[in-house]
Each structure stands twice: as structure tokens, then as C-alpha cells.
Protein backbone atom coordinates (compact mmCIF):
# COMPACT_ATOMS: atom_id res chain seq x y z
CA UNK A 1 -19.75 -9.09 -7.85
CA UNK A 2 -18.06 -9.89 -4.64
CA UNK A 3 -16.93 -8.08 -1.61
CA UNK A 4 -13.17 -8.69 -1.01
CA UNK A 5 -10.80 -7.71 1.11
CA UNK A 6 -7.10 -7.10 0.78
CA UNK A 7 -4.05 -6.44 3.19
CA UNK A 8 -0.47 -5.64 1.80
CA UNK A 9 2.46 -5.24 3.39
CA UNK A 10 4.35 -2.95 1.46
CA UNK A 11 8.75 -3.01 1.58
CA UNK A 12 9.68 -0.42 4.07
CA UNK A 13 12.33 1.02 1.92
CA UNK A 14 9.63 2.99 -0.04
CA UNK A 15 8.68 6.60 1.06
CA UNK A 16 5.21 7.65 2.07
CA UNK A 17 4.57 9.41 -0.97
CA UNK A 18 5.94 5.95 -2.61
CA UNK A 19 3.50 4.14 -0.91
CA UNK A 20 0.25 6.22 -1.14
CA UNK A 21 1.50 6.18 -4.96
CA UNK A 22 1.32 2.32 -4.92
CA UNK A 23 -2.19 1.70 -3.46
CA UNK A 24 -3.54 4.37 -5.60
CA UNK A 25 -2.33 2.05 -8.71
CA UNK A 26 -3.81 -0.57 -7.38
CA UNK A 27 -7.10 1.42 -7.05
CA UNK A 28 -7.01 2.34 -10.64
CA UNK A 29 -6.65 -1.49 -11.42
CA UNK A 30 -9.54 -2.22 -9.61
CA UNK A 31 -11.66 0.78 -11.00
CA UNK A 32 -10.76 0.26 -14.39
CA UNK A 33 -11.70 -3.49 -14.48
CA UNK A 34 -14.92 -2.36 -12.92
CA UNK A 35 -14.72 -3.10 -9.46
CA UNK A 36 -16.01 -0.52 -6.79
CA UNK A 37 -13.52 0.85 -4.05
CA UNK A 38 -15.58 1.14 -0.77
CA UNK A 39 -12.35 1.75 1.51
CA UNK A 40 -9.20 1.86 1.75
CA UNK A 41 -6.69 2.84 4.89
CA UNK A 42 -2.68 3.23 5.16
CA UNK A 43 -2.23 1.46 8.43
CA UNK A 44 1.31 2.66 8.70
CA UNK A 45 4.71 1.11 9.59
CA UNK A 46 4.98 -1.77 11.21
CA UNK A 47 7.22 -4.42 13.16
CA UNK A 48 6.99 -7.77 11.62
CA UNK A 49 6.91 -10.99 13.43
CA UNK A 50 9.11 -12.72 11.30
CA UNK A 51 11.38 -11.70 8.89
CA UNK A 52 10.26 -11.48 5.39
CA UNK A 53 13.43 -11.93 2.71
CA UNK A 54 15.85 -9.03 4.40
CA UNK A 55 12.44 -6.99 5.74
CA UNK A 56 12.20 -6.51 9.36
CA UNK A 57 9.16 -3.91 8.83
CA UNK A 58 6.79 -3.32 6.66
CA UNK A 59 3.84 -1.09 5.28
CA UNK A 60 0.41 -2.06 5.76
CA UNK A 61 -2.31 -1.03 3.57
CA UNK A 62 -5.87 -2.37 3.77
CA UNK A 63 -8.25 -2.40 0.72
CA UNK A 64 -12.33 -3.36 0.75
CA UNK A 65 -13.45 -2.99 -2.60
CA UNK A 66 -16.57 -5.46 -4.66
CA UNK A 67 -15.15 -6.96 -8.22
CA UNK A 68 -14.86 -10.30 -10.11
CA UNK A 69 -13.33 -13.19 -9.34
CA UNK A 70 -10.80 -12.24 -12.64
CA UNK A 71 -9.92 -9.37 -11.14
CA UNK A 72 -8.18 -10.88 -8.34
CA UNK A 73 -5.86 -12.61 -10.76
CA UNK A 74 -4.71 -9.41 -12.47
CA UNK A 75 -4.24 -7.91 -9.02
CA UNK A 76 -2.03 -11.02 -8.15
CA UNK A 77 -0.02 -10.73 -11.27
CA UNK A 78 0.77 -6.89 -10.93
CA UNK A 79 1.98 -7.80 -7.24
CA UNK A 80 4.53 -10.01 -8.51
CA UNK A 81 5.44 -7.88 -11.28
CA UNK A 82 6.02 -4.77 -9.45
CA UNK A 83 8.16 -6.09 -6.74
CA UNK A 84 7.04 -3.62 -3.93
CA UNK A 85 4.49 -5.94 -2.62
CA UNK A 86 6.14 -8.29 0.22
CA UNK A 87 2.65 -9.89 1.04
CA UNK A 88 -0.12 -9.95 -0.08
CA UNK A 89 -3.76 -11.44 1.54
CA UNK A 90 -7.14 -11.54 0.56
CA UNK A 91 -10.49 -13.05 1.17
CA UNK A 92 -13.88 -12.89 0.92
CA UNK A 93 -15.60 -10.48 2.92
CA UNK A 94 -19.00 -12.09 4.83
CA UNK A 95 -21.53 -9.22 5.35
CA UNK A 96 -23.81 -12.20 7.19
CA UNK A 97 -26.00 -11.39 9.99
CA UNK A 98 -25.91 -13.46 12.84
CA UNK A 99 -29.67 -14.52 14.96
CA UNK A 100 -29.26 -14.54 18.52
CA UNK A 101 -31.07 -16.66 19.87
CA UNK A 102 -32.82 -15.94 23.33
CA UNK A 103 -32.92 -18.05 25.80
CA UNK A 104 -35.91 -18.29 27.60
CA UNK A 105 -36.00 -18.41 31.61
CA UNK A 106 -37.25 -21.63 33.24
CA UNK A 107 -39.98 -20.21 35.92
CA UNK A 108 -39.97 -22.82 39.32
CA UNK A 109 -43.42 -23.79 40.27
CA UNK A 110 -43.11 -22.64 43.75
CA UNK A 111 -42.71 -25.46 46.22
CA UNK A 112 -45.98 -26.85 47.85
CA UNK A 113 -46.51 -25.68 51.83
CA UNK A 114 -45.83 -28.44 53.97
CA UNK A 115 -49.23 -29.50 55.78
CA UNK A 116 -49.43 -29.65 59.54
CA UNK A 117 -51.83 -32.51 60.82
């Protein structure tokens, strides 16, 4: 299983009961296709950049949850079908850990005295 991650941006028109309704259906999708939730967050209202069909503002709900790739499509499909969903993205989430390298400090050899005759 992988770690995904999903933002949706939800139409505005819907209440907030509407809308913590609608991400908890989409949890249930993912839990009963036997993915793992491991957050979720209602990020609230927002102003969109650009209009999206008549929307100038949306919902934004972020989703972090491990499943199959199949899953994704049946999450993609219910977006559509539902009608609710203005946007939709998600990716792959990279738990990598990054090296740093250090850099090590060039020590001078300290100049040579100048001899007196």
C-alpha cells in the first residue's frame, strides 16, 4: 500500500455540516476498500484564484490516508458522480529522508615567517 495524499475543493454553496458530511463519505470509501485514514483536516473557506465554472470560493479539505492504486479510481469516479467536488488533487506522498551532507572546513597551513638575513 501507498501513502497518498488528497486536496478537494469542495462548492461553497454546501453548509458546514454538508461538507464535514462529504469527507466523511469519502472516508468510508477509503476504509471500506481497505485503505487506512492517517489524517484528515477541513481547511475552511477559501478565495480562489481563478474562477472555477460560476465558483469564486471554495472548501478545502485535505486527506492523507495509505491504499491501492484501485482505490484511487473509485475515489475519482464518486467525485464525478456526486457533483460536489469542484477539484480534486492527489499524489503520492514521499516519506524520504534526506542526508546532509557536511562540509568539511579547509584548515590554512599558516604562512611561513619571512627570514631576516
Amino acid at each position: 500500500m501507498r501513502t497518498y495524499e488528497t486536496v478537494l475543493i469542495i462548492k461553497p454553496a454546501l453548509s458546514d455540516p454538508e461538507v464535514a458530511e462529504r469527507v466523511e463519505k469519502t472516508k468510508q470509501i477509503i476504509a471500506s476498500d481497505g485503505g487506512e485514514l492517517v489524517n484528515h483536516e477541513i481547511w475552511g473557506r477559501r478565495k480562489l484564484t481563478h474562477l472555477i465554472g460560476k465558483a469564486r470560493e471554495g472548501v478545502y479539505a485535505y486527506l492523507k490516508y495509505r491504499a491501492t492504486p484501485a482505490l484511487l479510481k473509485k475515489l475519482q469516479h464518486n467525485y464525478s458522480v456526486t457533483g460536489d467536488i469542484l477539484r480534486d488533487m492527489t499524489v503520492v506522498s514521499s516519506e524520504r529522508k534526506f542526508k546532509v551532507k557536511e562540509k568539511k572546513a579547509k584548515v590554512k597551513a599558516p604562512a611561513a615567517a619571512p627570514k631576516n638575513p
